[in-house]
Protein backbone atom coordinates (compact mmCIF):
# COMPACT_ATOMS: atom_id res chain seq x y z
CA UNK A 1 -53.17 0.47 92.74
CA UNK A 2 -54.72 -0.30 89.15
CA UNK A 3 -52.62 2.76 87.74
CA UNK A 4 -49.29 1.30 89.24
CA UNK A 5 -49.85 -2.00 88.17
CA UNK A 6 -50.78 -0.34 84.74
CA UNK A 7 -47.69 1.76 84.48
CA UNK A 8 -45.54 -1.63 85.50
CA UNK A 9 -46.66 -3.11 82.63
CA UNK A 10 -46.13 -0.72 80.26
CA UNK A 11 -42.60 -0.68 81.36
CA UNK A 12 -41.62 -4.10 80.68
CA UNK A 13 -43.21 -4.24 76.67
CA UNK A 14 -39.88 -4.22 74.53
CA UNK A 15 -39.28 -1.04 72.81
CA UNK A 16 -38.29 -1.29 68.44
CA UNK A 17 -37.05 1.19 66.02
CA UNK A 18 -39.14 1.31 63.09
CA UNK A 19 -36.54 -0.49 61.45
CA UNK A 20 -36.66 -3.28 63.60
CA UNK A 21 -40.30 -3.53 62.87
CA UNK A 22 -40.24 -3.37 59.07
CA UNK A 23 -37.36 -6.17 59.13
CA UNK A 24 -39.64 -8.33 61.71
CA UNK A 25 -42.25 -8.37 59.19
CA UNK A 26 -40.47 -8.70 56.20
CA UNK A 27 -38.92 -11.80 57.87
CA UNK A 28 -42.03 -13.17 59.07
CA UNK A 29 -43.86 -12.73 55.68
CA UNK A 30 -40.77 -14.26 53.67
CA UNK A 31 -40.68 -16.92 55.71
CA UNK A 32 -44.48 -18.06 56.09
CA UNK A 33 -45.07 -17.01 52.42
CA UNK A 34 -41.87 -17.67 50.50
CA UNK A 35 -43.52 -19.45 47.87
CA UNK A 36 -47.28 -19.24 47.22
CA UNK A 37 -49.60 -18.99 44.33
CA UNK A 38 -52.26 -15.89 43.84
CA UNK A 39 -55.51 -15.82 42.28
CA UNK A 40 -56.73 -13.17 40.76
CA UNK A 41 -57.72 -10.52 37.77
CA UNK A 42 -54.94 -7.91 36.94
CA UNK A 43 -55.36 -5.04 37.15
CA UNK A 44 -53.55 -1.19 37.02
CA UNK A 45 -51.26 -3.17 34.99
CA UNK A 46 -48.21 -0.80 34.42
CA UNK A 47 -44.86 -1.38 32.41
CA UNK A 48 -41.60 1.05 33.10
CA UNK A 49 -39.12 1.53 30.32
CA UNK A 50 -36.55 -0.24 32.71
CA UNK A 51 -38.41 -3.32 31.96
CA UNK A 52 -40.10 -3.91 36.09
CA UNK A 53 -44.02 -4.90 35.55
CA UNK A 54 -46.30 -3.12 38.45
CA UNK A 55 -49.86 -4.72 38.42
CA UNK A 56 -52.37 -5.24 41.14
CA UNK A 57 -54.42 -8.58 41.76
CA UNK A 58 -57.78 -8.72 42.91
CA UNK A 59 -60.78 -9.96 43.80
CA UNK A 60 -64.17 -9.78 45.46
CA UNK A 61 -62.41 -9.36 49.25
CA UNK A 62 -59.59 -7.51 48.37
CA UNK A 63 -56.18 -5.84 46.35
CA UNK A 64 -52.36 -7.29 45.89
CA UNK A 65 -50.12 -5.45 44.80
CA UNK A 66 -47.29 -7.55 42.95
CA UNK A 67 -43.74 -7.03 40.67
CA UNK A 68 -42.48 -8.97 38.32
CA UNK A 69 -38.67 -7.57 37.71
CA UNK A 70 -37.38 -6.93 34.41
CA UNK A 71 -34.75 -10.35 34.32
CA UNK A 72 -38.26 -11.95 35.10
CA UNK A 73 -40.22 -10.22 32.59
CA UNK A 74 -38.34 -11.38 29.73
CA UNK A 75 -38.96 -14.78 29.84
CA UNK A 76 -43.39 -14.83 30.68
CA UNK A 77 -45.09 -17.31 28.64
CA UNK A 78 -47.83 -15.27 28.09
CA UNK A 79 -48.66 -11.38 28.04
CA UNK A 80 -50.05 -9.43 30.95
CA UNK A 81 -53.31 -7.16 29.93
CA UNK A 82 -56.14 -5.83 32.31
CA UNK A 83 -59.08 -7.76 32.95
CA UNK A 84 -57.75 -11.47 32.75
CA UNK A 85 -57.50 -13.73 35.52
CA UNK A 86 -53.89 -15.39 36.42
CA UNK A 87 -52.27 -17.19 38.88
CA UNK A 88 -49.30 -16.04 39.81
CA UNK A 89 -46.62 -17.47 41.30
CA UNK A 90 -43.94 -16.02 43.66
CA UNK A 91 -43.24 -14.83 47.46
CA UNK A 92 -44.58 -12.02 49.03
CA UNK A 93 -42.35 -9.31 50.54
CA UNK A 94 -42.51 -6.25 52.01
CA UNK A 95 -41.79 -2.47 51.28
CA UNK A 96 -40.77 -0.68 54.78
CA UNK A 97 -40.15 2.90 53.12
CA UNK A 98 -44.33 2.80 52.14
CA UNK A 99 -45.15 0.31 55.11
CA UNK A 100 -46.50 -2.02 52.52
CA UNK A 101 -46.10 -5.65 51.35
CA UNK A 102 -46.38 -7.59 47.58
CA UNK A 103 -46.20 -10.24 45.64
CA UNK A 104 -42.79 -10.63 43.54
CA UNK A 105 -43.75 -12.45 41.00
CA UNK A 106 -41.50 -15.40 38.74
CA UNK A 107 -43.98 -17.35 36.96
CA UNK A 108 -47.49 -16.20 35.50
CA UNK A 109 -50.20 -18.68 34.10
CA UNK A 110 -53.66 -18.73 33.01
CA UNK A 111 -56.39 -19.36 35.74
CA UNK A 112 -57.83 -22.40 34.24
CA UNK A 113 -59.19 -22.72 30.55
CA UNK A 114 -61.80 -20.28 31.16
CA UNK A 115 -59.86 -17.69 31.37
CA UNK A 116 -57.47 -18.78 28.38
CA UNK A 117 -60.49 -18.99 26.49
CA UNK A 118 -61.33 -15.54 26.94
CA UNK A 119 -58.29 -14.07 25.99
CA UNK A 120 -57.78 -15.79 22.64
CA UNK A 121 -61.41 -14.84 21.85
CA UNK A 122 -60.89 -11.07 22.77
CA UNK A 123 -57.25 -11.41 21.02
CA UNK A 124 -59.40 -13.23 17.83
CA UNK A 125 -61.93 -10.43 17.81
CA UNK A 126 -58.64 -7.78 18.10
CA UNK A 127 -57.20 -9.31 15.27
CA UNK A 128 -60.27 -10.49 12.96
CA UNK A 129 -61.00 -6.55 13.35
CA UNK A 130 -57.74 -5.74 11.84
CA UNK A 131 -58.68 -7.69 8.81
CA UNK A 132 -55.21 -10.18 9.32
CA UNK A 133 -57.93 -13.16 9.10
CA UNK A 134 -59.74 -12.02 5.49
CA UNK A 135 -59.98 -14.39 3.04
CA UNK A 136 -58.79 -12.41 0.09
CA UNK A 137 -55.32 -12.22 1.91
CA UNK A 138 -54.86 -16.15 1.84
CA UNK A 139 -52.29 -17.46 -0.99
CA UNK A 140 -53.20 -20.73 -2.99
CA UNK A 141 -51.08 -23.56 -1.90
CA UNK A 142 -49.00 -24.21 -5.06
CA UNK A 143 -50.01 -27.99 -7.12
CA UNK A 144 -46.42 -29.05 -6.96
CA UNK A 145 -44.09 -27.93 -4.79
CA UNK A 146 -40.49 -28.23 -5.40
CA UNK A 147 -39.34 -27.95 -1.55
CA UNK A 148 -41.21 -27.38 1.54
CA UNK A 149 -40.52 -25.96 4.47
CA UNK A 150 -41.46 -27.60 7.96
CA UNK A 151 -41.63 -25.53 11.39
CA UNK A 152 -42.39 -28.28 14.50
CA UNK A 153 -40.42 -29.61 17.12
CA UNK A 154 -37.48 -31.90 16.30
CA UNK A 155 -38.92 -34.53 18.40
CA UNK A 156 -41.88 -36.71 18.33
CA UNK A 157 -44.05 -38.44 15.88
CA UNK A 158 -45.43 -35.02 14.31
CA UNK A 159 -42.14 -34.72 11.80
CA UNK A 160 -42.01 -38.83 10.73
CA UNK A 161 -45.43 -38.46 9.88
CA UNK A 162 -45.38 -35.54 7.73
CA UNK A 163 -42.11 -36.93 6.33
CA UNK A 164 -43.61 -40.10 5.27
CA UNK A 165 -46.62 -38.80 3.84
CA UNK A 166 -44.64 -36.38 1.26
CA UNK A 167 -42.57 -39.49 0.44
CA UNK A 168 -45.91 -41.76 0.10
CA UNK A 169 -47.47 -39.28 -2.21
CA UNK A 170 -44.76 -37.32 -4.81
CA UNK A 171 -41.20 -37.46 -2.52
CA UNK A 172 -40.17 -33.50 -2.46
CA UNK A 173 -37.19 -31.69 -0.92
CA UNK A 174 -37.91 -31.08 2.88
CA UNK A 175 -36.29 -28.66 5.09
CA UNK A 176 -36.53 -28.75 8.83
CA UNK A 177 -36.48 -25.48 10.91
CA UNK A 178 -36.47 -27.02 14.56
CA UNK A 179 -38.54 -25.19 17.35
CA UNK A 180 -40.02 -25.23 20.73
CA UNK A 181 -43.56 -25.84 20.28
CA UNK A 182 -44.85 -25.27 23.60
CA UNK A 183 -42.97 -23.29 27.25
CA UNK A 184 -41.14 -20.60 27.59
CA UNK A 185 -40.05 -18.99 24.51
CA UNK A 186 -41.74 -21.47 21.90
CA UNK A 187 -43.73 -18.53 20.46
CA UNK A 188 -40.46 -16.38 19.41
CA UNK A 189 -39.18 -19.31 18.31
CA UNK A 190 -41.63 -20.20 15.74
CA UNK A 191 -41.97 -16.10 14.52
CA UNK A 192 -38.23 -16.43 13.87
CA UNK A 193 -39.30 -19.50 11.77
CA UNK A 194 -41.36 -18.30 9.80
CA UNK A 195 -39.56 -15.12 9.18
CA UNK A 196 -36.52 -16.71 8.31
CA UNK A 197 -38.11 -18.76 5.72
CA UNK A 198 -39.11 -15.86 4.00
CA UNK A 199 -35.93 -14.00 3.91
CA UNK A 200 -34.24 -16.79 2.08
CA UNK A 201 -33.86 -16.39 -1.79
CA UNK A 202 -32.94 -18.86 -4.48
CA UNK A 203 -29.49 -17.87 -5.11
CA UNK A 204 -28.52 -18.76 -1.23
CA UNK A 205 -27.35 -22.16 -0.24
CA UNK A 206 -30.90 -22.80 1.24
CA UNK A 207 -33.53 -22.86 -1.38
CA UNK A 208 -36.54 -21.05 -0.41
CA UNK A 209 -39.35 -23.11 0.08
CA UNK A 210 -42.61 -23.13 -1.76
CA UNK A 211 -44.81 -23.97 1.05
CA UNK A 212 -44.66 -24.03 4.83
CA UNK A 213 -46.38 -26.22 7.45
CA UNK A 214 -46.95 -24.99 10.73
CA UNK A 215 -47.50 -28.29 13.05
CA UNK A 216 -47.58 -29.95 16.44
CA UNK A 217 -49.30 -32.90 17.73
CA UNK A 218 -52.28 -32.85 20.40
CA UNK A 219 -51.66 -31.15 23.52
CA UNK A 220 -54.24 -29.44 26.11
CA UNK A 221 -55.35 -25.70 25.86
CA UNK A 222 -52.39 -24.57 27.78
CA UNK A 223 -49.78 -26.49 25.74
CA UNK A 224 -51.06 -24.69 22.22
CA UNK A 225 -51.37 -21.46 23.34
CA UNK A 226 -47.42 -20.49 21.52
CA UNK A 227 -49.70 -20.91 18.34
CA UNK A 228 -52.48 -18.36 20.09
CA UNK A 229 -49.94 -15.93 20.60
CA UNK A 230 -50.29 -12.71 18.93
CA UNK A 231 -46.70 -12.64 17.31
CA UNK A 232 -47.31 -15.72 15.78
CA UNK A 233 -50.44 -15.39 14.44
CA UNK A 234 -49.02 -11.62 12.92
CA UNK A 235 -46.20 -13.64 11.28
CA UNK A 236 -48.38 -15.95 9.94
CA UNK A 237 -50.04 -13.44 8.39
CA UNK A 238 -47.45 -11.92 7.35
CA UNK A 239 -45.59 -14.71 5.60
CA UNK A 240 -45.14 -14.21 1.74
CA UNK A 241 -45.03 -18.07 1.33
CA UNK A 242 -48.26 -20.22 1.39
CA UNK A 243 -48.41 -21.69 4.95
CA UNK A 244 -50.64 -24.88 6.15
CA UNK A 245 -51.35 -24.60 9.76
CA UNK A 246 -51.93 -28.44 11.45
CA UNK A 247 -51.82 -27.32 15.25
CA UNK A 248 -53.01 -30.45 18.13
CA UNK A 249 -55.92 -32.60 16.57
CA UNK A 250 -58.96 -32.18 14.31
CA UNK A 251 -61.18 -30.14 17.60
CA UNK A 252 -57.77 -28.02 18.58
CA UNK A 253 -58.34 -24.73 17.20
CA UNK A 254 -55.76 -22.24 17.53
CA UNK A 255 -55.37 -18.81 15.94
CA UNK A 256 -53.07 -19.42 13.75
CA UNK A 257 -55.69 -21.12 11.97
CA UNK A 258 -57.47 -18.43 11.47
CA UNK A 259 -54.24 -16.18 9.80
CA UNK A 260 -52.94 -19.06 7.92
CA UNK A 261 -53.78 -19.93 4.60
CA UNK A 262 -55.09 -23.18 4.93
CA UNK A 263 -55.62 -24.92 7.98
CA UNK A 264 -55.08 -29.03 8.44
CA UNK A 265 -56.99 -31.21 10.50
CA UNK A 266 -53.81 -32.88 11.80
CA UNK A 267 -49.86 -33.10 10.63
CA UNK A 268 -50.50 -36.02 7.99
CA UNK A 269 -53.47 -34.03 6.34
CA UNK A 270 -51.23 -31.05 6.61
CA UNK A 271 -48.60 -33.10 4.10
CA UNK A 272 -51.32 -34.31 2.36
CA UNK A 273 -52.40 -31.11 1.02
CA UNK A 274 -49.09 -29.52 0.25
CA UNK A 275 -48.14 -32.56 -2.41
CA UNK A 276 -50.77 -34.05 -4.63
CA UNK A 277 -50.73 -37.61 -5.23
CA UNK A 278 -48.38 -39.10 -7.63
CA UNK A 279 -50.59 -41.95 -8.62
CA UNK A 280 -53.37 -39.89 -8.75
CA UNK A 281 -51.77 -37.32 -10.97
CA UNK A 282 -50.28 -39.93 -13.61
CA UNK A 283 -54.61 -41.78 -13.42
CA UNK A 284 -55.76 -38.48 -14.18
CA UNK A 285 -52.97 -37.69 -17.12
CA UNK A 286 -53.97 -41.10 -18.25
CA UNK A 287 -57.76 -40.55 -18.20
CA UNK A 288 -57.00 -37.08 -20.14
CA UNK A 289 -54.96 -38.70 -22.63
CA UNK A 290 -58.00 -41.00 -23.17
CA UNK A 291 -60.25 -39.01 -24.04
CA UNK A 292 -58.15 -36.63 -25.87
CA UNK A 293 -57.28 -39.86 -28.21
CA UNK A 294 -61.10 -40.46 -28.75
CA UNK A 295 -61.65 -37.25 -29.86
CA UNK A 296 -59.52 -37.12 -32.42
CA UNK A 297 -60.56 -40.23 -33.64
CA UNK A 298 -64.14 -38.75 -33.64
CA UNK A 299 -62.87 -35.91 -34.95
CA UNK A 300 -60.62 -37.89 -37.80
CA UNK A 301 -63.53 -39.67 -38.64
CA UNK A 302 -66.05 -36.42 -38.91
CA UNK A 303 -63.63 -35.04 -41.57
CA UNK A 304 -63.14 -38.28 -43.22
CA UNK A 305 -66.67 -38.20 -43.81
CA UNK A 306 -66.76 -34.21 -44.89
CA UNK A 307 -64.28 -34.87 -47.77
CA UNK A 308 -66.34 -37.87 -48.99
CA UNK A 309 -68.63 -36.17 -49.13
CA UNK A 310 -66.73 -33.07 -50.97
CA UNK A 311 -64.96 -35.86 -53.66
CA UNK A 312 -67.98 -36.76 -54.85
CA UNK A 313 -69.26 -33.86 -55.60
CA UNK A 314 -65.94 -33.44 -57.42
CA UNK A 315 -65.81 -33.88 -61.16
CA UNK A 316 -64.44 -36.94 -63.20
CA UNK A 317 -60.66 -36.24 -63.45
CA UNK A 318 -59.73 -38.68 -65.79
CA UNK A 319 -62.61 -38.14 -67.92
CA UNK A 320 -62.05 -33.95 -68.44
CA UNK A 321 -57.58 -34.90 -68.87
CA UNK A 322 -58.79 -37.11 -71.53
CA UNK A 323 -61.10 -34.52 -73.37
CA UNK A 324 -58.50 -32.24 -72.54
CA UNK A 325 -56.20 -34.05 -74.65
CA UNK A 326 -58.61 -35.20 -77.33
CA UNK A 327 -58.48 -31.13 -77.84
CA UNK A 328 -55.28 -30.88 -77.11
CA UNK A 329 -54.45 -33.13 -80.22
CA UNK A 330 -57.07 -31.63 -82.21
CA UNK A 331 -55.72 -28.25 -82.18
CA UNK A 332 -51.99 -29.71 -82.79
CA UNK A 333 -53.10 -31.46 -85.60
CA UNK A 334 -55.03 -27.64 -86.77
CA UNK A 335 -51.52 -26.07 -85.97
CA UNK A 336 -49.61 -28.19 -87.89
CA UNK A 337 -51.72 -27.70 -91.07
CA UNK A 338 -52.26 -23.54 -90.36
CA UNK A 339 -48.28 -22.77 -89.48
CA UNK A 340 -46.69 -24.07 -92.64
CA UNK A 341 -49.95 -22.69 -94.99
CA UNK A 342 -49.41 -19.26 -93.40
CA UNK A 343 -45.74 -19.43 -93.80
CA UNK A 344 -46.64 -20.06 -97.52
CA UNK A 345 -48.86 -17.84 -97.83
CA UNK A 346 -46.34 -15.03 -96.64
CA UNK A 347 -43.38 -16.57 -99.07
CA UNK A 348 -45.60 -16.58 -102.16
CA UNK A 349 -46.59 -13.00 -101.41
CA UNK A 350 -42.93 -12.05 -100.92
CA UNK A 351 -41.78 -14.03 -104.34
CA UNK A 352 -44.74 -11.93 -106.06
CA UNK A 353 -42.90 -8.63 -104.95
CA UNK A 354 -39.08 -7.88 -106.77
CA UNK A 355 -37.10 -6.13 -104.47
CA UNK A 356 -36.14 -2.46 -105.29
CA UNK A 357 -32.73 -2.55 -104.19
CA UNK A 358 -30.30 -4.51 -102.15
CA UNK A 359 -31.06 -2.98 -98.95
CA UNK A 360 -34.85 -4.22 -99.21
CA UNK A 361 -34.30 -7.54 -100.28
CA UNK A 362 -31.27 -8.12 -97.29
CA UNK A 363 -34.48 -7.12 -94.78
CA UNK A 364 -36.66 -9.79 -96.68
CA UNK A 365 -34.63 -11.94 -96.20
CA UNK A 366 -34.03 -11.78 -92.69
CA UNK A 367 -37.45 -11.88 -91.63
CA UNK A 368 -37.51 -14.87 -93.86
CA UNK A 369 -35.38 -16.59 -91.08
CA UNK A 370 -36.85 -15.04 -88.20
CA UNK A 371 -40.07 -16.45 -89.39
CA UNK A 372 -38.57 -19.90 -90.44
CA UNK A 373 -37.49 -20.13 -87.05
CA UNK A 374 -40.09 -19.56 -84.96
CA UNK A 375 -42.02 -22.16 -87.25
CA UNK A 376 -39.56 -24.79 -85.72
CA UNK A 377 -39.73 -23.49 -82.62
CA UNK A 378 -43.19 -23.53 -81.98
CA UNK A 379 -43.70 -26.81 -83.82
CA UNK A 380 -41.24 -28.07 -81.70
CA UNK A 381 -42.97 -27.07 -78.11
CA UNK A 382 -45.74 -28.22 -79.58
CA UNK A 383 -44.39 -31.64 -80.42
CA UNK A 384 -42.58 -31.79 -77.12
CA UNK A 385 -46.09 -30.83 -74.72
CA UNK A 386 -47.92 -33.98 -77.00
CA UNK A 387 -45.16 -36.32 -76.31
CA UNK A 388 -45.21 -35.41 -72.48
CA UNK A 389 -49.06 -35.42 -72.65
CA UNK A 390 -49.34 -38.55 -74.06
CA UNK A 391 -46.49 -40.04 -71.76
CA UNK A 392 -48.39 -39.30 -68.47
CA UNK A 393 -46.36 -36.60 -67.66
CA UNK A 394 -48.29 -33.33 -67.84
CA UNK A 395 -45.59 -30.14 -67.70
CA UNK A 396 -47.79 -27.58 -68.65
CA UNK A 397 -51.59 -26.80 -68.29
CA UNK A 398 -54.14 -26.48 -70.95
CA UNK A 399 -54.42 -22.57 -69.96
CA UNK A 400 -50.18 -22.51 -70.17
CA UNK A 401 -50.43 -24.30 -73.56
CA UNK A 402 -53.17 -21.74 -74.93
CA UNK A 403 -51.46 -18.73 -73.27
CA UNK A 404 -47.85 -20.27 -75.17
CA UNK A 405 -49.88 -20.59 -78.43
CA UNK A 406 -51.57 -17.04 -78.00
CA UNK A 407 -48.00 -15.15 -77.35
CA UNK A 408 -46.18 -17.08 -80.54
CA UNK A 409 -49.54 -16.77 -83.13
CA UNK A 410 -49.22 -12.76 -81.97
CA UNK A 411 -45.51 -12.73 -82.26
CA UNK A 412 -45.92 -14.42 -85.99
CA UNK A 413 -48.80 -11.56 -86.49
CA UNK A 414 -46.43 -8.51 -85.42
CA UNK A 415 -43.64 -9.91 -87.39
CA UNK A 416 -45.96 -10.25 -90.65
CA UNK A 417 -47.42 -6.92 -90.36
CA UNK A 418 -43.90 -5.63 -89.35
CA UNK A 419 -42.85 -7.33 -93.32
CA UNK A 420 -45.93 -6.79 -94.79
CA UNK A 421 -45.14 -2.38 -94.25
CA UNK A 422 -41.95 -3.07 -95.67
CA UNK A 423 -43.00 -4.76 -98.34
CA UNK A 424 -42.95 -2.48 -101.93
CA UNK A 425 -46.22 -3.43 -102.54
CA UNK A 426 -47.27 -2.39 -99.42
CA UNK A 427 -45.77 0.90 -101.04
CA UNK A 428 -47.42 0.75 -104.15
CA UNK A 429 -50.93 0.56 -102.66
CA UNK A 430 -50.67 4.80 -101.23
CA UNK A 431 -50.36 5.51 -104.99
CA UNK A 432 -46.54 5.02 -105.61
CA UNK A 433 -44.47 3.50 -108.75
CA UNK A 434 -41.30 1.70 -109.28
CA UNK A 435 -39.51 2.89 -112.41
CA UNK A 436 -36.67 1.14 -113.87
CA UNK A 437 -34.82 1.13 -116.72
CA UNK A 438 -34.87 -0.86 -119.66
CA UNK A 439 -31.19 -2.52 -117.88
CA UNK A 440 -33.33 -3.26 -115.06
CA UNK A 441 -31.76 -0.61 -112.89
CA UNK A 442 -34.11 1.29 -110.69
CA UNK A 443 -34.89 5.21 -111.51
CA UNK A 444 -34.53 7.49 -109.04
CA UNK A 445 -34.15 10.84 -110.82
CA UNK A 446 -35.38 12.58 -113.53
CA UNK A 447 -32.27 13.78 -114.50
CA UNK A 448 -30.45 11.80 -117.03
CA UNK A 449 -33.14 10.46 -118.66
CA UNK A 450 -32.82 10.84 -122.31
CA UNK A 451 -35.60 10.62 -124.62
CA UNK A 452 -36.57 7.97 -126.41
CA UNK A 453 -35.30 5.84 -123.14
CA UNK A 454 -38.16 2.96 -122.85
CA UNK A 455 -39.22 2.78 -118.57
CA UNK A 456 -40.87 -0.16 -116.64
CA UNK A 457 -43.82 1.37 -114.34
CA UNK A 458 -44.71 -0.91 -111.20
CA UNK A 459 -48.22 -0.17 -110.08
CA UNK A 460 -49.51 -1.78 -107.31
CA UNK A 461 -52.23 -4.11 -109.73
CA UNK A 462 -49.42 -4.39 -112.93
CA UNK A 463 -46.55 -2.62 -115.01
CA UNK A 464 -46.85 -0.94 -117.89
CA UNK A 465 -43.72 0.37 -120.38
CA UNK A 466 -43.51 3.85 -121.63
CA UNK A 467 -41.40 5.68 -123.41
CA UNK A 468 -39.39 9.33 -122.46
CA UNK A 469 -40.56 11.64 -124.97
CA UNK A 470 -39.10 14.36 -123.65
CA UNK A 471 -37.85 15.71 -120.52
CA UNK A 472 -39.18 18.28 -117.81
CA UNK A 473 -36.57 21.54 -118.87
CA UNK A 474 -37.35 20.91 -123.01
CA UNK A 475 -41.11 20.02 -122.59
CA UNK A 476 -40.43 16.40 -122.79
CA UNK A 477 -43.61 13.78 -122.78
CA UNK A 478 -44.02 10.11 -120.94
CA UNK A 479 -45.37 8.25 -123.65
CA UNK A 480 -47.62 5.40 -122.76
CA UNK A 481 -46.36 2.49 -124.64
């Protein structure tokens, strides 16, 4: 009886293809689960070059497995890795080919700051490893930029502020690159920023800036983390231009921070230390011009006192011009005197001599007038110098004056030693004799003489006459008359 009712039973349960089955519970689960949210750490975290995401999410009961397709993929806020804990947000669905089910994932976020935390730590450590956070890397904000170059979010007070700050302080050329600065696609955003930036040169219609600022205002842990992403901090880096990070308030820390070369407590401190103060800079330039004014007073007044000191150890001026020209006149006066006597002197010894022929008395004569005129000459310098002297009008110095007098007194020497050679008597003192005839006529030969002819002998101390008494060919005798 038990076995008929047993087979009864059996016959009225609904039969189902497999099919049937696998649609049943993929209808059932999409429908009672079409939009849920999953805790849990990721792990066996795969990515196919088609772009489709496999992971698994677990925890201390059990394993998910979920998707996220490759349309979906593209636009995550933040980057999948093993070992962090998400939530993730989808429906779950089922596979009938492997009899399984999963989560198809459209939206990923952090589970709670806790787990953010963790993963900008381990991404810090990642980095700081790689050396992108060293200090030797950092640039030195320039002292007076010509433009700068601002990276933040169109909107909000962030922008006025930093804007109103540069014009406060020393007004500079601004130029706004608009960005997302928090959601989906805020961190590409800003890395195409700051790249841009630096690819612009000075001879484009964009100037390049000088400096960058990097800024937002305050948000919570979740709204800075585009600035914790890694392709923004690596761009940062990266960035050939100085760049001031001022990310959320003074406690927000971000990485960025860490990469950029100076970090701001806050947007306005960010402006602050990209453009010194104008005021400030024309105080100082006044303070330096200051002191740089008293010192060369003091130093004006520390070589006054040197070359005091140096004039009076200085002789008396005045005193040595005067005994300058006191000797000055006395050797005019000596000049005066010795230039005509010498002259003279040189004319009487001249007279004293008769010329021998023609020839020696033209060459007399024209040292005569050489001599005459270098007289005038050098009386007349001399004349000339004592006028100026006396005039207050020095032209030539004492040593000019001597070295003047030396050359001319030398010149006079040569040309009196030059006259006194040619001089006959000059002649006559080697042992030579003029003869001449009783006519006067000067004897050159021997030949012609006749005897009996009366001679006039020149010797260099007298003249004596003698008479021809005969001649070298008949034994002829000089007789001493």
């Amino acid at each position: 009886m038990n076995d008929q009712l047993s087979d009864l039973m059996t016959d009225n349960i609904p039969e189902y293809s497999v099919g049937d089955i696998s649609t049943a519970i993929k209808r059932i689960l999409e429908g009672n689960f079409s939009r849920v949210k999953v805790r849990g750490e990721v792990t066996e975290l795969k990515k196919y070059p088609s772009g489709h995401i496999y992971f698994s999410l677990k925890d201390e009961v059990g394993k998910l497995t979920a998707i996220i397709w490759r349309y979906t993929a593209a636009r995550l806020k933040m980057q999948l890795e093993n070992g962090i804990e998400i939530i993730a947000t989808g429906k779950i669905s089922s596979y009938g080919e492997r009899s399984s089910y999963q989560l198809i994932v459209d939206q990923v976020d952090y589970a709670g700051e806790g787990a953010m935390l963790a993963r900008i730590e381990k991404l810090r450590k990642k980095l700081e490893g790689e050396g992108l956070f060293a200090k030797e890397r950092k640039r030195a904000i320039p002292v007076l930029p010509q433009v700068i170059g601002v990276i933040t979010s169109p909107k909000g007070a962030v922008l006025h502020d930093i804007r109103t700050t540069i014009t406060r302080r020393f007004p500079r050329d601004i130029i706004i690159w608009p960005v997302s600065v928090q959601g989906e696609g805020a961190a590409q955003q800003i890395v195409k920023a700051i790249e841009g930036f630096n690819q612009l040169d000075n001879s484009a219609s964009v100037p390049r800036p000088d400096v960058l600022i990097v800024a937002r205002g305050g948000g919570s842990l979740e709204d800075l983390m585009a600035f914790n992403d890694e392709m923004v901090v690596r761009a940062a880096a990266a960035s050939q231009i100085p760049l001031i990070s001022a990310v959320g308030h003074e406690t927000d820390t971000t990485l960025i921070d860490f990469a950029s070369d100076c970090r701001a407590p806050t947007p306005t401190a960010a402006a602050e230390m990209a453009v010194p103060s104008k005021a400030d800079m024309i105080a100082a330039i006044m303070q330096v011009t200051t002191r740089l004014s008293k010192a060369l007073i003091h130093i004006n007044q520390a070589y006054r006192i040197r070359l005091n000191q140096a004039t009076g150890k200085l002789p008396d001026i005045p005193t040595l011009l005067a005994q300058s020209r006191m000797r000055l006149d006395d050797r005019s006066y000596r000049l005066d005197l010795a230039l005509p006597a010498l002259v003279m002197k040189r004319r009487h010894q001249l007279s004293a001599i008769q010329p021998v022929d023609q020839y020696v008395f033209g060459l007399l004569q024209r040292f005569r007038n050489r001599l005459d005129i270098n007289k005038m000459q050098l009386s007349a310098s001399w004349r000339h110098f004592i006028q100026q002297q006396k005039g207050g009008m020095p032209v030539l110095s004492l040593s000019a004056l001597k070295a003047l007098t030396r050359e001319k007194l030398l010149r006079l020497e040569s040309l009196s030693a030059r006259l006194e050679s040619l001089s006959p008597k000059a002649v006559l003192s080697r042992g030579y004799v003029f003869v001449k005839n009783k006519q006067g006529h000067t004897v050159t030969k021997a030949k012609g003489l006749r005897v009996g002819s009366e001679l006039t002998l020149t010797f260099y101390d007298g003249q004596r006459m003698v008479k021809v008494l005969k001649d070298q060919e008949n034994q002829q005798e000089i007789l001493d008359l």
